[in-house]
Protein backbone atom coordinates (compact mmCIF):
# COMPACT_ATOMS: atom_id res chain seq x y z
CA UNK A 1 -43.52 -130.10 6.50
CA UNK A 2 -44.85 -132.14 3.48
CA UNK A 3 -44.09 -130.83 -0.29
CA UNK A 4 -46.75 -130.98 -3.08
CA UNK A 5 -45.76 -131.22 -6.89
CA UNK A 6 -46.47 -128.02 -9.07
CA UNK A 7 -49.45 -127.27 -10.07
CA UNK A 8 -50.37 -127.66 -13.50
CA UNK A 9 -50.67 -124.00 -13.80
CA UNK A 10 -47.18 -123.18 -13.14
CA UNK A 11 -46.06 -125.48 -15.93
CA UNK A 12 -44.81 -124.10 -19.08
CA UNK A 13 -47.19 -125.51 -21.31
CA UNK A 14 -46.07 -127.54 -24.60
CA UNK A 15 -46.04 -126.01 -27.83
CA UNK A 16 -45.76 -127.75 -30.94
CA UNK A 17 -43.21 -126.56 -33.24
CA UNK A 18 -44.05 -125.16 -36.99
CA UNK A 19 -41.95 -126.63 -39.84
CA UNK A 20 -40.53 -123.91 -40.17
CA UNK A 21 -39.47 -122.96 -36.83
CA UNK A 22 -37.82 -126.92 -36.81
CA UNK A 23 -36.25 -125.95 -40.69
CA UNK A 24 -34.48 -122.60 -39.10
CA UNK A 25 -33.01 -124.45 -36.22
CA UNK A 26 -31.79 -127.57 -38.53
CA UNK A 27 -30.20 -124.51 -40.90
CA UNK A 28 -28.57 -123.00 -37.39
CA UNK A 29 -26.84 -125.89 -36.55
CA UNK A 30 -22.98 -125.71 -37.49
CA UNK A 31 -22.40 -128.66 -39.69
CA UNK A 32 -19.19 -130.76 -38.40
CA UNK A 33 -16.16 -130.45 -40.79
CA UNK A 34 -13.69 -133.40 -41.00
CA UNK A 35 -10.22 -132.69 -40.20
CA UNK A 36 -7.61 -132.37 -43.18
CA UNK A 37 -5.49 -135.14 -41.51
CA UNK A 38 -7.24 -137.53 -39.26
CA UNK A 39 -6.98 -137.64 -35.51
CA UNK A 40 -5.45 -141.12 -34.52
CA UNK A 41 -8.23 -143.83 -33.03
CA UNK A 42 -7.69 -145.37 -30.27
CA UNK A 43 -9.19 -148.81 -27.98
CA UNK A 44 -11.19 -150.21 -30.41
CA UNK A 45 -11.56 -147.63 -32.86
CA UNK A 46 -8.40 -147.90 -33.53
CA UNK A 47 -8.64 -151.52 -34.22
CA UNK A 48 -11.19 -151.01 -36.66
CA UNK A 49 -8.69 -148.50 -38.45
CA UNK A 50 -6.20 -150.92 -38.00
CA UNK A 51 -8.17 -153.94 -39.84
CA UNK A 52 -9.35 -151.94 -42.51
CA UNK A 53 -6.11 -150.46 -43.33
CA UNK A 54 -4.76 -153.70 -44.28
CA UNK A 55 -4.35 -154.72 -47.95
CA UNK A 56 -6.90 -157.01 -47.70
CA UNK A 57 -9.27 -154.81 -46.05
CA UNK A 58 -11.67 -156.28 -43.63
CA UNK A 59 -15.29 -157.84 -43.48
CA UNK A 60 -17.77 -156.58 -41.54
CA UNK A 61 -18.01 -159.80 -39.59
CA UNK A 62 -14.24 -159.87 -38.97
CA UNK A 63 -14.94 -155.99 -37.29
CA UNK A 64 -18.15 -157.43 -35.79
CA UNK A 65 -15.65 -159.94 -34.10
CA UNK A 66 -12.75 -157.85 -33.00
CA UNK A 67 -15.31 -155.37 -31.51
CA UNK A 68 -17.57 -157.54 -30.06
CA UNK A 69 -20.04 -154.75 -31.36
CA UNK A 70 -23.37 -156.44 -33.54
CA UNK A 71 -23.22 -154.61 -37.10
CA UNK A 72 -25.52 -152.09 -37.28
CA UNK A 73 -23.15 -150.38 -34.28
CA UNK A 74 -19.95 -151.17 -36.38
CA UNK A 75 -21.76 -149.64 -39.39
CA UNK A 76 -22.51 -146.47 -37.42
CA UNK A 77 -19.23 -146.09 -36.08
CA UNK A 78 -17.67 -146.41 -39.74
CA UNK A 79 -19.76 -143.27 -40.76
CA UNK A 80 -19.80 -141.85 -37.43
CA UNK A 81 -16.92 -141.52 -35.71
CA UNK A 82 -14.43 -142.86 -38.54
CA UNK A 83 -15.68 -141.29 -41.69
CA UNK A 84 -17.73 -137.90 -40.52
CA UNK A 85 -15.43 -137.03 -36.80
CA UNK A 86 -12.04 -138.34 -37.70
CA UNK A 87 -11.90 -137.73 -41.35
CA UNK A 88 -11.15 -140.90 -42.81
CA UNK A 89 -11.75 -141.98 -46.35
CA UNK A 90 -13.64 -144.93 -46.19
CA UNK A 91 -14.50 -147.16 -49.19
CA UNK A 92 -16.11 -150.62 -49.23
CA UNK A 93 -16.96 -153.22 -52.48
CA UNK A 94 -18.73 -156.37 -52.29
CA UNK A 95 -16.37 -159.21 -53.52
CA UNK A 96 -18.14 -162.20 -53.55
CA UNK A 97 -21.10 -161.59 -52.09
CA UNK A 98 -19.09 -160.33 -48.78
CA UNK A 99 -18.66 -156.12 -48.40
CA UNK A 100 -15.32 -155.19 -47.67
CA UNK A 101 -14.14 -152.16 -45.71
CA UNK A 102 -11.00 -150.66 -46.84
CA UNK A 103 -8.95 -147.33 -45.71
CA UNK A 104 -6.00 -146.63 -47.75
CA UNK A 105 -3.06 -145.72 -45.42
CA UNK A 106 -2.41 -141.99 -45.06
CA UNK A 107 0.37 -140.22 -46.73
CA UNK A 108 2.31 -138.21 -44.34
CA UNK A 109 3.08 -134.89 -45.62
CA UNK A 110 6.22 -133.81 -46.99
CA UNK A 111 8.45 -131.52 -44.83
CA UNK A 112 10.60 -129.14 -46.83
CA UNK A 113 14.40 -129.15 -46.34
């Protein structure tokens, strides 16, 4: 018994989508909303978090290094996973001609007596 591929006919044939069809299904997608207190990081995440909640802060080639990630993917996990997913208030200056990544350390909410 040999098999054949489909014929062309029994494709579904391609159809380019209109601008607006691609407009109403950006406007149906369910924006992500960070979380009022930010989930904890963890493996090297959490390292980042770590390093940039120092006083100091951190460079990105000192998070390029503890990573082992090159920057553009250190970059994309600062606004991707860190800032947008987790929640975290991330703010970053140049000093010197070197930007610095800071995240201020979270206050723990108070627990009434």
């Amino acid at each position: 018994m040999t098999t054949t591929k489909p014929s062309s006919r029994t494709r579904k044939p391609i159809l380019p989508r209109s601008r607006e069809t691609r407009a109403a299904a950006r406007a149906a997608r369910i924006p992500v909303q960070p979380r009022s207190t930010p989930a904890p990081a963890s493996g090297k995440l959490g390292r980042l978090v770590e390093l940039m909640q120092r006083p100091e802060g951190a460079s990105l080639e000192q998070l390029c290094a503890e990573t082992n990630w090159q920057p553009h993917s250190v970059r994309g996990a600062l606004a991707g996973s860190l800032k947008r997913s987790r929640g975290y208030e991330i703010a970053s200056e140049r000093i010197d001609g070197v930007r610095i990544y800071r995240i201020e350390p979270q206050k723990q909410p108070e627990v009434a007596a």
